[in-house]
PDB file of N, CA and C in Angstrom:
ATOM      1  N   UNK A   1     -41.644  70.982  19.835  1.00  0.00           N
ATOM      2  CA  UNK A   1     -41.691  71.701  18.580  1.00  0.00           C
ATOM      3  C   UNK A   1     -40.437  72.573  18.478  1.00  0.00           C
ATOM      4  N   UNK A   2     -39.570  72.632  17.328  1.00  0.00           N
ATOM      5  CA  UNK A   2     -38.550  73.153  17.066  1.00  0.00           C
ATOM      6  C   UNK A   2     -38.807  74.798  16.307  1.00  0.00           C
ATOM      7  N   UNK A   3     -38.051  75.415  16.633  1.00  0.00           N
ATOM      8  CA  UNK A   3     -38.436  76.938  16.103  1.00  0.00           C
ATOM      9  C   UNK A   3     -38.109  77.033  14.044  1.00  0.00           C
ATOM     10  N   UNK A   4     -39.221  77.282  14.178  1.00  0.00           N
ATOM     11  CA  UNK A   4     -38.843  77.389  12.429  1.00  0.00           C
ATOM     12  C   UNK A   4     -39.215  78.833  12.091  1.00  0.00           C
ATOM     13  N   UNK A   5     -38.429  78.980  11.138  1.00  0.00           N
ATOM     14  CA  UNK A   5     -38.025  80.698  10.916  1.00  0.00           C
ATOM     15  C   UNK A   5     -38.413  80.658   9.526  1.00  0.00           C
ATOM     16  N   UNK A   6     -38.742  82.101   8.593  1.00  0.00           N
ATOM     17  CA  UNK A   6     -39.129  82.684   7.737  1.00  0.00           C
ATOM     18  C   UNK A   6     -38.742  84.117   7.030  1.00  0.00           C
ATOM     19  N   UNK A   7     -38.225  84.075   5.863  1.00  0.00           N
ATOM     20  CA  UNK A   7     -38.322  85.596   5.222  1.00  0.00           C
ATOM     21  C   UNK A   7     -39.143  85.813   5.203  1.00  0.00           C
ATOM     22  N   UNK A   8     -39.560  87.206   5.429  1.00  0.00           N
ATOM     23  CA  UNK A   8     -40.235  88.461   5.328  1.00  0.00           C
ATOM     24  C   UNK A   8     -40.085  89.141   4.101  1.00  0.00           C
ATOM     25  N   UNK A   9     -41.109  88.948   2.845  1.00  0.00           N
ATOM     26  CA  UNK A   9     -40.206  89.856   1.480  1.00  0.00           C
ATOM     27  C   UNK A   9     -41.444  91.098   1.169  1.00  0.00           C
ATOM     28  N   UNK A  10     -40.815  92.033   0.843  1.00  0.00           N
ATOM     29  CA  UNK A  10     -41.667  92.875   0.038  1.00  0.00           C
ATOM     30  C   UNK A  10     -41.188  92.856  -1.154  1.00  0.00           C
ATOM     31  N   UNK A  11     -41.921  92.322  -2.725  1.00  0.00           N
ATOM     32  CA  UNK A  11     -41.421  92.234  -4.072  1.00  0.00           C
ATOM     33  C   UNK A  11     -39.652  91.293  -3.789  1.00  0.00           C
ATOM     34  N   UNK A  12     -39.701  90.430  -3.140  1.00  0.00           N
ATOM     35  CA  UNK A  12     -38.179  89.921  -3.001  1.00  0.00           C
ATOM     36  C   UNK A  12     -37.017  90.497  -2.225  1.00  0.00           C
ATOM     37  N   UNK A  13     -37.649  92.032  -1.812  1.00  0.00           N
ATOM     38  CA  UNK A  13     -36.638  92.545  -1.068  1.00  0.00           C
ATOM     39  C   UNK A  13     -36.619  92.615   0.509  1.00  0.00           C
ATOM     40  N   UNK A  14     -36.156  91.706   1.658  1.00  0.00           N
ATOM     41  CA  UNK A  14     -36.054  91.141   2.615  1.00  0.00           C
ATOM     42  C   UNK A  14     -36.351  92.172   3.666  1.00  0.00           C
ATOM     43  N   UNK A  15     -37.936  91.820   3.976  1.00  0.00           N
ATOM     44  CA  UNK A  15     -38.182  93.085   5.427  1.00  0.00           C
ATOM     45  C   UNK A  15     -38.252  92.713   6.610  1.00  0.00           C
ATOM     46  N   UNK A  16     -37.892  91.365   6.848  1.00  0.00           N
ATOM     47  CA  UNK A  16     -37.899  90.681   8.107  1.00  0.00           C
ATOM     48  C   UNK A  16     -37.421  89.381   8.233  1.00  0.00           C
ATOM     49  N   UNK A  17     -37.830  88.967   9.792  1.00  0.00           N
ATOM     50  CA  UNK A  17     -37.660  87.380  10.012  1.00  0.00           C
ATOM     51  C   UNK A  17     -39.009  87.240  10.780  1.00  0.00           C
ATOM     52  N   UNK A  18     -39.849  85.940  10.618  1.00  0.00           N
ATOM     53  CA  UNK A  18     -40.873  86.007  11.286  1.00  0.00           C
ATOM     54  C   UNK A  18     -40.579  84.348  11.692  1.00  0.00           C
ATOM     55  N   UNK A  19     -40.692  83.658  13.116  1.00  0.00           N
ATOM     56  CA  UNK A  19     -40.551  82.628  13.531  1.00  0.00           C
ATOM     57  C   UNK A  19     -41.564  82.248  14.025  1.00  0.00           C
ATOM     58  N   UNK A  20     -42.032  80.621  13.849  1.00  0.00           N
ATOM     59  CA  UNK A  20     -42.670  80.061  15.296  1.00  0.00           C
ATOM     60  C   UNK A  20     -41.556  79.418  16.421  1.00  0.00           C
ATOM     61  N   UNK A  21     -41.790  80.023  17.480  1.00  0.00           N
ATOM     62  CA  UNK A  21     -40.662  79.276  18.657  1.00  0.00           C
ATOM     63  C   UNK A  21     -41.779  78.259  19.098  1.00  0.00           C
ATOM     64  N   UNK A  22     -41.723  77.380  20.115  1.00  0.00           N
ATOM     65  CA  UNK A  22     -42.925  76.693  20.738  1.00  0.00           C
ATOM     66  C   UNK A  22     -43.504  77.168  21.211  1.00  0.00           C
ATOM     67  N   UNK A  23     -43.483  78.102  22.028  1.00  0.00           N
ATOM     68  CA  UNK A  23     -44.582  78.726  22.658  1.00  0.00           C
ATOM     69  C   UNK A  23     -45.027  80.423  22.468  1.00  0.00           C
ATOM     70  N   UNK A  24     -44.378  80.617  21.003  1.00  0.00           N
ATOM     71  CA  UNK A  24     -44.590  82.033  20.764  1.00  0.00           C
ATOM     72  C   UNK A  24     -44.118  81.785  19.621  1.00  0.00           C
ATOM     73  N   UNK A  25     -44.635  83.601  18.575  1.00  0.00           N
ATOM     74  CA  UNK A  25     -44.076  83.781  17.116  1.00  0.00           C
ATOM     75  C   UNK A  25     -43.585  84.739  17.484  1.00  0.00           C
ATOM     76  N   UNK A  26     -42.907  85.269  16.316  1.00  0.00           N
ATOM     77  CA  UNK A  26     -41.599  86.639  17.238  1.00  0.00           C
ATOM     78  C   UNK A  26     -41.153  87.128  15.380  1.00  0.00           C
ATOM     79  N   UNK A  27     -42.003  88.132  15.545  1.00  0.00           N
ATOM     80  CA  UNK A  27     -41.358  89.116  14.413  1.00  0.00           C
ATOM     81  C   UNK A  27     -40.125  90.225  14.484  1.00  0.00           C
ATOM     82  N   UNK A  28     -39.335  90.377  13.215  1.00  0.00           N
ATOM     83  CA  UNK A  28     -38.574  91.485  13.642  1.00  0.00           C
ATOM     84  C   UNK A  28     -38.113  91.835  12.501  1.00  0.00           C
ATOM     85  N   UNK A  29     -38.187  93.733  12.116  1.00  0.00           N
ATOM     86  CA  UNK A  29     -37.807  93.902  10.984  1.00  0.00           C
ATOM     87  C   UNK A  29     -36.313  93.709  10.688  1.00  0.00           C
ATOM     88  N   UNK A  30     -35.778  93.399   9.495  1.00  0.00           N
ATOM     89  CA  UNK A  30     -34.230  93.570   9.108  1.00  0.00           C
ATOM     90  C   UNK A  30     -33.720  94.657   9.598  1.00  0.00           C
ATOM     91  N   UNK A  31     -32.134  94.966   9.979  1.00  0.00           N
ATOM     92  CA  UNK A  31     -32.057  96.142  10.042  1.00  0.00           C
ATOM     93  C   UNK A  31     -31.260  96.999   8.880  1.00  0.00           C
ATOM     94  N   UNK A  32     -31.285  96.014   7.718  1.00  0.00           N
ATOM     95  CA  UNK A  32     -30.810  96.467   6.205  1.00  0.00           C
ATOM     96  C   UNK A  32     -32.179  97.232   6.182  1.00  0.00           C
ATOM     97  N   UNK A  33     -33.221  96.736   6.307  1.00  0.00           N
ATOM     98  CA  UNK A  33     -34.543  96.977   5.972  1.00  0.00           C
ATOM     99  C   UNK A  33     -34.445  98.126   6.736  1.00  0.00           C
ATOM    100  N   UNK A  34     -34.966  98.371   7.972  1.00  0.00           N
ATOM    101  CA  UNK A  34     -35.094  99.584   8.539  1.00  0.00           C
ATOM    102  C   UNK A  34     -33.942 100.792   8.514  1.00  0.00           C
ATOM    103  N   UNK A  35     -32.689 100.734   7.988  1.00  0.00           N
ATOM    104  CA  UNK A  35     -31.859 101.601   7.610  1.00  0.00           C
ATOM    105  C   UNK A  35     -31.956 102.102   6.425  1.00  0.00           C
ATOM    106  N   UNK A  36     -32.623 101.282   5.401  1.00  0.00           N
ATOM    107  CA  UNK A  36     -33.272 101.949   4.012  1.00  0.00           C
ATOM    108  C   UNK A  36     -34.659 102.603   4.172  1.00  0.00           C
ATOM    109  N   UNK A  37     -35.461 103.039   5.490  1.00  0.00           N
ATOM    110  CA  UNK A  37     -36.485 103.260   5.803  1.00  0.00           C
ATOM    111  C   UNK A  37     -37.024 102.904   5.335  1.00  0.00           C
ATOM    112  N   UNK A  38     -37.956 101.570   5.124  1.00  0.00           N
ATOM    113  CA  UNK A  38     -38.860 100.939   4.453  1.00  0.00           C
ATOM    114  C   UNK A  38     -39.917 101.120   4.657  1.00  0.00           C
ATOM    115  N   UNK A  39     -40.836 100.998   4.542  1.00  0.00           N
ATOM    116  CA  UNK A  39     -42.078 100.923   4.925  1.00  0.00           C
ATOM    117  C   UNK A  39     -42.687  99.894   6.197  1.00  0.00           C
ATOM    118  N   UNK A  40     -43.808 100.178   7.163  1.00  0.00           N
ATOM    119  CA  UNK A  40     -44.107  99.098   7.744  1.00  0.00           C
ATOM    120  C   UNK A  40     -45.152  98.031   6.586  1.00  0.00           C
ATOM    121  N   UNK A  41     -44.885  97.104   6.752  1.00  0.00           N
ATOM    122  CA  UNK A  41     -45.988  95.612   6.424  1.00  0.00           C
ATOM    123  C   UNK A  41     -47.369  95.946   6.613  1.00  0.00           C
ATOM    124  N   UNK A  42     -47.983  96.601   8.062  1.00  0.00           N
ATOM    125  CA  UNK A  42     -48.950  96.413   8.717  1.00  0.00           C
ATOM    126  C   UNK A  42     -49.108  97.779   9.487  1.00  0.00           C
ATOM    127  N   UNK A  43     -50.177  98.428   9.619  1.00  0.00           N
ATOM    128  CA  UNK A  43     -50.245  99.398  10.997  1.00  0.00           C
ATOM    129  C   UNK A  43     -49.913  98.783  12.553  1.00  0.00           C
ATOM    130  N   UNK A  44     -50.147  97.545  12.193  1.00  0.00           N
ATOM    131  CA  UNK A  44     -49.728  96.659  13.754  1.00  0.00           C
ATOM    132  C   UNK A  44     -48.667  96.564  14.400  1.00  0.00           C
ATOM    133  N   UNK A  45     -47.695  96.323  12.711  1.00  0.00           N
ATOM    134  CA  UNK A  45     -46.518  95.966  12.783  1.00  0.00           C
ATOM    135  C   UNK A  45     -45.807  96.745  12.333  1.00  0.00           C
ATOM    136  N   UNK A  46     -45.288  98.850  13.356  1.00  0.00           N
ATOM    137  CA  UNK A  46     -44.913  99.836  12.583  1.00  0.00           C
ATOM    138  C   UNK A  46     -43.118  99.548  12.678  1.00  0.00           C
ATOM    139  N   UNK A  47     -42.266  99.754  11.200  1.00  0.00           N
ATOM    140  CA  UNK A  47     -40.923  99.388  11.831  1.00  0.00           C
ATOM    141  C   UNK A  47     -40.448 100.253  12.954  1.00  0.00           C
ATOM    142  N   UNK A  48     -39.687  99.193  13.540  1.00  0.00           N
ATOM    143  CA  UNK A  48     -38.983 100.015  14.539  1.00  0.00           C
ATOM    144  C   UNK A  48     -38.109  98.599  14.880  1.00  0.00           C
ATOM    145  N   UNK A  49     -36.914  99.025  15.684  1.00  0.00           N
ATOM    146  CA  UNK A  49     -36.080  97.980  16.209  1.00  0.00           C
ATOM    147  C   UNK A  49     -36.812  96.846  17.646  1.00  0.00           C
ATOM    148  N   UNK A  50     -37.921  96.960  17.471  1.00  0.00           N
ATOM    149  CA  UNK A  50     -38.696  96.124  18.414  1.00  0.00           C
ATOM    150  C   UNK A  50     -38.907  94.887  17.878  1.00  0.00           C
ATOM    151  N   UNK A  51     -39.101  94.103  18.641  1.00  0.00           N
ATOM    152  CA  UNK A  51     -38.895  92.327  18.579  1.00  0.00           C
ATOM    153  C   UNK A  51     -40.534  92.564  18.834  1.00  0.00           C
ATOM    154  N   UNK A  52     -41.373  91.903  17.531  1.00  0.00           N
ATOM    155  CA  UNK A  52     -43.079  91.435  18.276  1.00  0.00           C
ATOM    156  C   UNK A  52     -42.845  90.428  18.518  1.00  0.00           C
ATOM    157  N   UNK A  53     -43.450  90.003  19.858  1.00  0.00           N
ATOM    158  CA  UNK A  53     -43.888  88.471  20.117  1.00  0.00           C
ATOM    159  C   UNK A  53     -45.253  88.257  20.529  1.00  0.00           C
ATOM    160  N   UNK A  54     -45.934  87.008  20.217  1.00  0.00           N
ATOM    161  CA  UNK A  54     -47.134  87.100  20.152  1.00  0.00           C
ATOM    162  C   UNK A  54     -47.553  85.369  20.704  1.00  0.00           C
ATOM    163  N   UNK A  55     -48.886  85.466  21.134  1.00  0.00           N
ATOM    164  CA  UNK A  55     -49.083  83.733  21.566  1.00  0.00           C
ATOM    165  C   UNK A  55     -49.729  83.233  20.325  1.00  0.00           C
ATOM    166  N   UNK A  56     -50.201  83.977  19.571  1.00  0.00           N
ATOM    167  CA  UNK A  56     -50.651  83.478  18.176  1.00  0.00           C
ATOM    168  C   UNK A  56     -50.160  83.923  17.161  1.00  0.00           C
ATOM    169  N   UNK A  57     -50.222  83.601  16.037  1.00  0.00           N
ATOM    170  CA  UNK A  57     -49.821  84.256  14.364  1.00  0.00           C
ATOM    171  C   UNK A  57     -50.325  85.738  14.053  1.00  0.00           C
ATOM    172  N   UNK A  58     -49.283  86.297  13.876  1.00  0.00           N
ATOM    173  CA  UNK A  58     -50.275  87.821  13.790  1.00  0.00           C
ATOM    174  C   UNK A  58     -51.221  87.893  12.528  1.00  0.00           C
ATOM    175  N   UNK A  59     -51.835  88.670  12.992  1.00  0.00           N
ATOM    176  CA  UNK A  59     -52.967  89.051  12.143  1.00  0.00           C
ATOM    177  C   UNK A  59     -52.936  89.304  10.678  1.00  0.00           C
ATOM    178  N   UNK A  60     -51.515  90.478  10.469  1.00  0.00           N
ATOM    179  CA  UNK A  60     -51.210  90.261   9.436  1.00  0.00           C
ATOM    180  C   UNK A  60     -50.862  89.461   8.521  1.00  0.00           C
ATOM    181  N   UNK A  61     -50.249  88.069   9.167  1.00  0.00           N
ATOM    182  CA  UNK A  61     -49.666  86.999   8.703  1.00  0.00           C
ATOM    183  C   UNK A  61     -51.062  86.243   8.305  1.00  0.00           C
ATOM    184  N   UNK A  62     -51.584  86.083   9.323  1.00  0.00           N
ATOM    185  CA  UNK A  62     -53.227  85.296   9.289  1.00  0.00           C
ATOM    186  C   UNK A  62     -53.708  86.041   7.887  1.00  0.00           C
ATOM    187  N   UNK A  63     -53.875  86.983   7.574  1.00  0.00           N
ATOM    188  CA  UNK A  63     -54.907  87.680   6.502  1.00  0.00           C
ATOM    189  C   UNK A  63     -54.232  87.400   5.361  1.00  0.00           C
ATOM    190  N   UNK A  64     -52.872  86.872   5.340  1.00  0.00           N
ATOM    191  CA  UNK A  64     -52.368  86.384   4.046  1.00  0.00           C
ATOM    192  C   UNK A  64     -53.058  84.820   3.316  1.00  0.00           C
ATOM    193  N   UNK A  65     -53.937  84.588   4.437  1.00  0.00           N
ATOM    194  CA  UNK A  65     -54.346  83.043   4.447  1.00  0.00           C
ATOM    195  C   UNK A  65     -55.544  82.807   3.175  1.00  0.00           C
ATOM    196  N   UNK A  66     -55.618  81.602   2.694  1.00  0.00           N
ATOM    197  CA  UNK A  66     -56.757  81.538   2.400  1.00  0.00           C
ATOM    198  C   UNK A  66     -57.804  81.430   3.140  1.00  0.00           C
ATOM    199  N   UNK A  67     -59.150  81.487   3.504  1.00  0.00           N
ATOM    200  CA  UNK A  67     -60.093  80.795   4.090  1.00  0.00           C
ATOM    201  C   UNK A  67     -61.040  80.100   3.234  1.00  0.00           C
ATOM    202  N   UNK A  68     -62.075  79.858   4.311  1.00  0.00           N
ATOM    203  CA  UNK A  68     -63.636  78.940   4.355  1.00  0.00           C
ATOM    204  C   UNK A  68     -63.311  77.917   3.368  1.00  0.00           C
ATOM    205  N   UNK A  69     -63.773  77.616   2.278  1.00  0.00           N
ATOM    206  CA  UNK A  69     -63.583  76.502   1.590  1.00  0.00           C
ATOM    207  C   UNK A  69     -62.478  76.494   0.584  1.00  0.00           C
ATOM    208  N   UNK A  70     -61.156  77.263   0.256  1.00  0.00           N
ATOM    209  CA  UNK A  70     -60.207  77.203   0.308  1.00  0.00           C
ATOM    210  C   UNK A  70     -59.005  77.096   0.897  1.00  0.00           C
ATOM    211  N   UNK A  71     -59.526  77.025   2.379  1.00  0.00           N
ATOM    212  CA  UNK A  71     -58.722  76.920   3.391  1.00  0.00           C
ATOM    213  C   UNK A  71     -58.501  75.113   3.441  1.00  0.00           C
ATOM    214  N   UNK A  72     -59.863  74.826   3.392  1.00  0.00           N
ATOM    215  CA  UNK A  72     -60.305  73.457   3.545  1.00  0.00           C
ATOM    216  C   UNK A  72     -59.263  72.577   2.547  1.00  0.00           C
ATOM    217  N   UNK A  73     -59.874  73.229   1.148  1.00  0.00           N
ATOM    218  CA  UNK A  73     -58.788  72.625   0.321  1.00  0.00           C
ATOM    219  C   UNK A  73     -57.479  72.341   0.208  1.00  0.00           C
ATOM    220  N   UNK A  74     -56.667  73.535   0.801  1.00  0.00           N
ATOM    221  CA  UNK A  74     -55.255  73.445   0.879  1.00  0.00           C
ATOM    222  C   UNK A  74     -55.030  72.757   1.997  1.00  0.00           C
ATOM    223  N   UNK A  75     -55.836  72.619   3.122  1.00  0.00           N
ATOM    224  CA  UNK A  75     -54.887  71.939   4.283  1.00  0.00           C
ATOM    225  C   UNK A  75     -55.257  70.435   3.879  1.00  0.00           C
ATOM    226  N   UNK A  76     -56.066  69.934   2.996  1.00  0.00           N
ATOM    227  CA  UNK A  76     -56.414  68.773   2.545  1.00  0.00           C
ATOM    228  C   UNK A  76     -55.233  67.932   1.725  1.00  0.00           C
ATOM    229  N   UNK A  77     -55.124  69.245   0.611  1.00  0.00           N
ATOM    230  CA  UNK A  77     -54.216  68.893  -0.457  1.00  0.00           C
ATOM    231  C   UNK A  77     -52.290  69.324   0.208  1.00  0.00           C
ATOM    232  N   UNK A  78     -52.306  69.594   1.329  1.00  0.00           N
ATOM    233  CA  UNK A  78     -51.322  69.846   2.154  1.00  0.00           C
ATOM    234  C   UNK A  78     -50.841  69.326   3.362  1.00  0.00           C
ATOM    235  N   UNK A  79     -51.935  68.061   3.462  1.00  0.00           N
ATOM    236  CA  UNK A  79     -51.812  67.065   4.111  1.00  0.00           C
ATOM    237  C   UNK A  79     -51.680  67.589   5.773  1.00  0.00           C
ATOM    238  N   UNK A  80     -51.931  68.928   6.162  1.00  0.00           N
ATOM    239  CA  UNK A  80     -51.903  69.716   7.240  1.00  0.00           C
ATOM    240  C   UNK A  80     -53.120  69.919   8.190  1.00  0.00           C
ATOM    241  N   UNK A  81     -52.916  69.864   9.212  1.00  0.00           N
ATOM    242  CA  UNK A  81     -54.276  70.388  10.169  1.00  0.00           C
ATOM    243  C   UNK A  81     -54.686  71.855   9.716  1.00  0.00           C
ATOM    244  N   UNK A  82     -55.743  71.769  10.082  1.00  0.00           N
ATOM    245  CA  UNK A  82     -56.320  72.909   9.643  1.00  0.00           C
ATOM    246  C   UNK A  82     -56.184  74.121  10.539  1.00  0.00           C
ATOM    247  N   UNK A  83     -55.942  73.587  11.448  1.00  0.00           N
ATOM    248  CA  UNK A  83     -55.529  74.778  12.623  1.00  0.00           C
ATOM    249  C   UNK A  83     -53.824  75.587  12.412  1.00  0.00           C
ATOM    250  N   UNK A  84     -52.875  74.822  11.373  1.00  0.00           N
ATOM    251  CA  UNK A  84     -51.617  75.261  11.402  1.00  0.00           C
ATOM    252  C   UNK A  84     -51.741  76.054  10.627  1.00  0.00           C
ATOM    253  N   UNK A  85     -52.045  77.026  10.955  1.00  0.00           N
ATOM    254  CA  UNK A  85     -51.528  78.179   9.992  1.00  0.00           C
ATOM    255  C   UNK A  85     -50.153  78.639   9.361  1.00  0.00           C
ATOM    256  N   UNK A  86     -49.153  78.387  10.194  1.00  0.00           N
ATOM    257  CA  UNK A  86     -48.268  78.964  10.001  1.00  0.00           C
ATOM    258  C   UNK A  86     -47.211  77.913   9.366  1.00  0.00           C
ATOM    259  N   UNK A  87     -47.497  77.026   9.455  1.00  0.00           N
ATOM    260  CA  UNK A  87     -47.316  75.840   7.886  1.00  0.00           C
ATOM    261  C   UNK A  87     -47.748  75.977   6.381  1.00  0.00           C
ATOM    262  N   UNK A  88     -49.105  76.562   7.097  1.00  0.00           N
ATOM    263  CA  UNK A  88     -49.885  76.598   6.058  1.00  0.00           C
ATOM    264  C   UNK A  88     -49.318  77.862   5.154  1.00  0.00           C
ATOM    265  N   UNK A  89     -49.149  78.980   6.208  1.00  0.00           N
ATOM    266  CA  UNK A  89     -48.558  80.139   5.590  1.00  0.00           C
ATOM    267  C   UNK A  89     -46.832  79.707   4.506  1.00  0.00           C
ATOM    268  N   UNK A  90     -45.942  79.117   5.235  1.00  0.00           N
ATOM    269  CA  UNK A  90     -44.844  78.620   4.772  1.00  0.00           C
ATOM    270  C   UNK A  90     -44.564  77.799   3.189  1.00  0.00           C
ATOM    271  N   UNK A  91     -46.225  76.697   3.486  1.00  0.00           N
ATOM    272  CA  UNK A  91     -46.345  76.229   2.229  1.00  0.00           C
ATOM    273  C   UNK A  91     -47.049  76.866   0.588  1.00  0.00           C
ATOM    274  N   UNK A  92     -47.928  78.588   1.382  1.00  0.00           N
ATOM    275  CA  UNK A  92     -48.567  78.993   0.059  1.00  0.00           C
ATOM    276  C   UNK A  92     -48.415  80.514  -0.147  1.00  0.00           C
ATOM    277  N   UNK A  93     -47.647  81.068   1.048  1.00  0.00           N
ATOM    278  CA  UNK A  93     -47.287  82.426   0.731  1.00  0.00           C
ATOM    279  C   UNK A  93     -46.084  82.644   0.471  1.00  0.00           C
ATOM    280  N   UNK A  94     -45.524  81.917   0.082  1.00  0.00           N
ATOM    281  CA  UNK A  94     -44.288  82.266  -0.923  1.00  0.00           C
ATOM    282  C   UNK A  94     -44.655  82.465  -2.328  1.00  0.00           C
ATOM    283  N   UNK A  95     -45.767  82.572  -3.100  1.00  0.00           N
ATOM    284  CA  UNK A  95     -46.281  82.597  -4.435  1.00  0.00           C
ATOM    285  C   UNK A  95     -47.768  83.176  -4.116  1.00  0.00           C
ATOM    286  N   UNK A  96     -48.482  82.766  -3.739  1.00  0.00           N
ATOM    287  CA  UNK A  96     -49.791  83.061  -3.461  1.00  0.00           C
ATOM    288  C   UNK A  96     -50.412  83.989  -2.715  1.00  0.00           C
ATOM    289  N   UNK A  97     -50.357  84.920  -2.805  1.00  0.00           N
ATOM    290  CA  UNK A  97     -50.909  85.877  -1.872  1.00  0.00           C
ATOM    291  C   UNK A  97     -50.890  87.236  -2.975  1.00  0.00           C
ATOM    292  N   UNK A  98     -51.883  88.337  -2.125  1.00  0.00           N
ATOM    293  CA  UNK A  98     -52.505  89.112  -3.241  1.00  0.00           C
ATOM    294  C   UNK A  98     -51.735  90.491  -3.495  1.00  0.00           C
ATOM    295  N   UNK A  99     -50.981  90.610  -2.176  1.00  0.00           N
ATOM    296  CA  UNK A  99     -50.102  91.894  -2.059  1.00  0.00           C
ATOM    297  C   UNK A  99     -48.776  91.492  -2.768  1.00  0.00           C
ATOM    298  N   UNK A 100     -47.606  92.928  -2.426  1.00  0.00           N
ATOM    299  CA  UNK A 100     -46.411  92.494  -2.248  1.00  0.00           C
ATOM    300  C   UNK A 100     -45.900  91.203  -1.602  1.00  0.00           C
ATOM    301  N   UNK A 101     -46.127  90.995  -0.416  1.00  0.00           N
ATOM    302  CA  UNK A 101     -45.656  90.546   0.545  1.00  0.00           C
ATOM    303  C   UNK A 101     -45.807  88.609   0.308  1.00  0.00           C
ATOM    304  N   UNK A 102     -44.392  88.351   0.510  1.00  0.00           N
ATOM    305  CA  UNK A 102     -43.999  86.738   0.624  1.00  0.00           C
ATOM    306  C   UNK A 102     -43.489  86.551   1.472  1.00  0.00           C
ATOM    307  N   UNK A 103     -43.871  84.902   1.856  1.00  0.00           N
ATOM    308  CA  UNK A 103     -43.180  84.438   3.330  1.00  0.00           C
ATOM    309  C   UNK A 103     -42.913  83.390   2.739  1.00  0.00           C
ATOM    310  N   UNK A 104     -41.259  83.042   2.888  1.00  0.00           N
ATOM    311  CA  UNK A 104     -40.414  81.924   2.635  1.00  0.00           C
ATOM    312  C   UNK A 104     -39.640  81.589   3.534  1.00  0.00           C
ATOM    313  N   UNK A 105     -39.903  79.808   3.796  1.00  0.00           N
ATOM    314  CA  UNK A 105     -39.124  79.645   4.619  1.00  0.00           C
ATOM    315  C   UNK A 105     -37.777  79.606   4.591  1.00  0.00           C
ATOM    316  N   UNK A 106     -37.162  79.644   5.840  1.00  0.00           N
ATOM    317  CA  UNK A 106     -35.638  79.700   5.857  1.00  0.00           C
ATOM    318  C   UNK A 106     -35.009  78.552   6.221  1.00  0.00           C
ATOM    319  N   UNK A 107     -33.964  77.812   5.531  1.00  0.00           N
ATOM    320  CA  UNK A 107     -33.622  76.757   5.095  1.00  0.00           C
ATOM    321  C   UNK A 107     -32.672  75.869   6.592  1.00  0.00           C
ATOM    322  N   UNK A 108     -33.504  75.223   7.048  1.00  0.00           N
ATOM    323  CA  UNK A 108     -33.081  74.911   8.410  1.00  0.00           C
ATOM    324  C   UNK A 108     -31.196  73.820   8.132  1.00  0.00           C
ATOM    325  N   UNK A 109     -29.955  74.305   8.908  1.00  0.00           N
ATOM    326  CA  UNK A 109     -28.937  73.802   8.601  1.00  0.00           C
ATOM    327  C   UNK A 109     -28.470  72.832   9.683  1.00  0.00           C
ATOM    328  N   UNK A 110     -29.909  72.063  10.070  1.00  0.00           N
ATOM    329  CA  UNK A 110     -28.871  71.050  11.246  1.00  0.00           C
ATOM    330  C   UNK A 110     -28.060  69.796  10.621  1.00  0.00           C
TER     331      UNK A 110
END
């Protein structure tokens, strides 16, 4: 599995990078972002120049998700396992989600 990476937006304005590597996800705020003192995303996730890494999708990222029988639907109509979240996140939180906050992927240049 190849590392695929993601903006972090609040209203379009860029508060991070959030990746899956293979064997970990690894958040980290901008540091445009944290020099304009932004706000944190999450109580989990307070800014600071710290790298999160995690063996699963954080929580915050997870709660952007749909579930139970909309979950079903999109990984259906998304042709995705239902366990990928973080596909799943890539393909519907760039528009869909209830807060500020969008996750777009970042445009891989091999």
């Amino acid at each position: 599995m190849k590392t695929i990476s993601a903006q972090v937006l609040d209203n379009d304005r860029l508060v991070g990078l959030l990746s899956r590597e293979p064997d970990k996800y690894v958040f980290r705020y901008d540091d445009a972002y944290l020099q304009a003192a932004g706000p944190a995303i999450s109580l989990s996730l307070p800014t600071t120049r710290q790298t999160y890494i995690s063996n699963y999708l954080f929580p915050f990222f997870s709660g952007l998700l749909a579930e139970g029988t909309n979950k079903s639907l999109q990984t259906r109509q998304l042709h995705l396992d239902e366990n990928d979240d973080f596909s799943r996140l890539l393909l519907t939180a760039h528009t869909q989600t209830i807060g500020a906050i969008t996750v777009r992927e970042v445009p891989n240049h091999d």
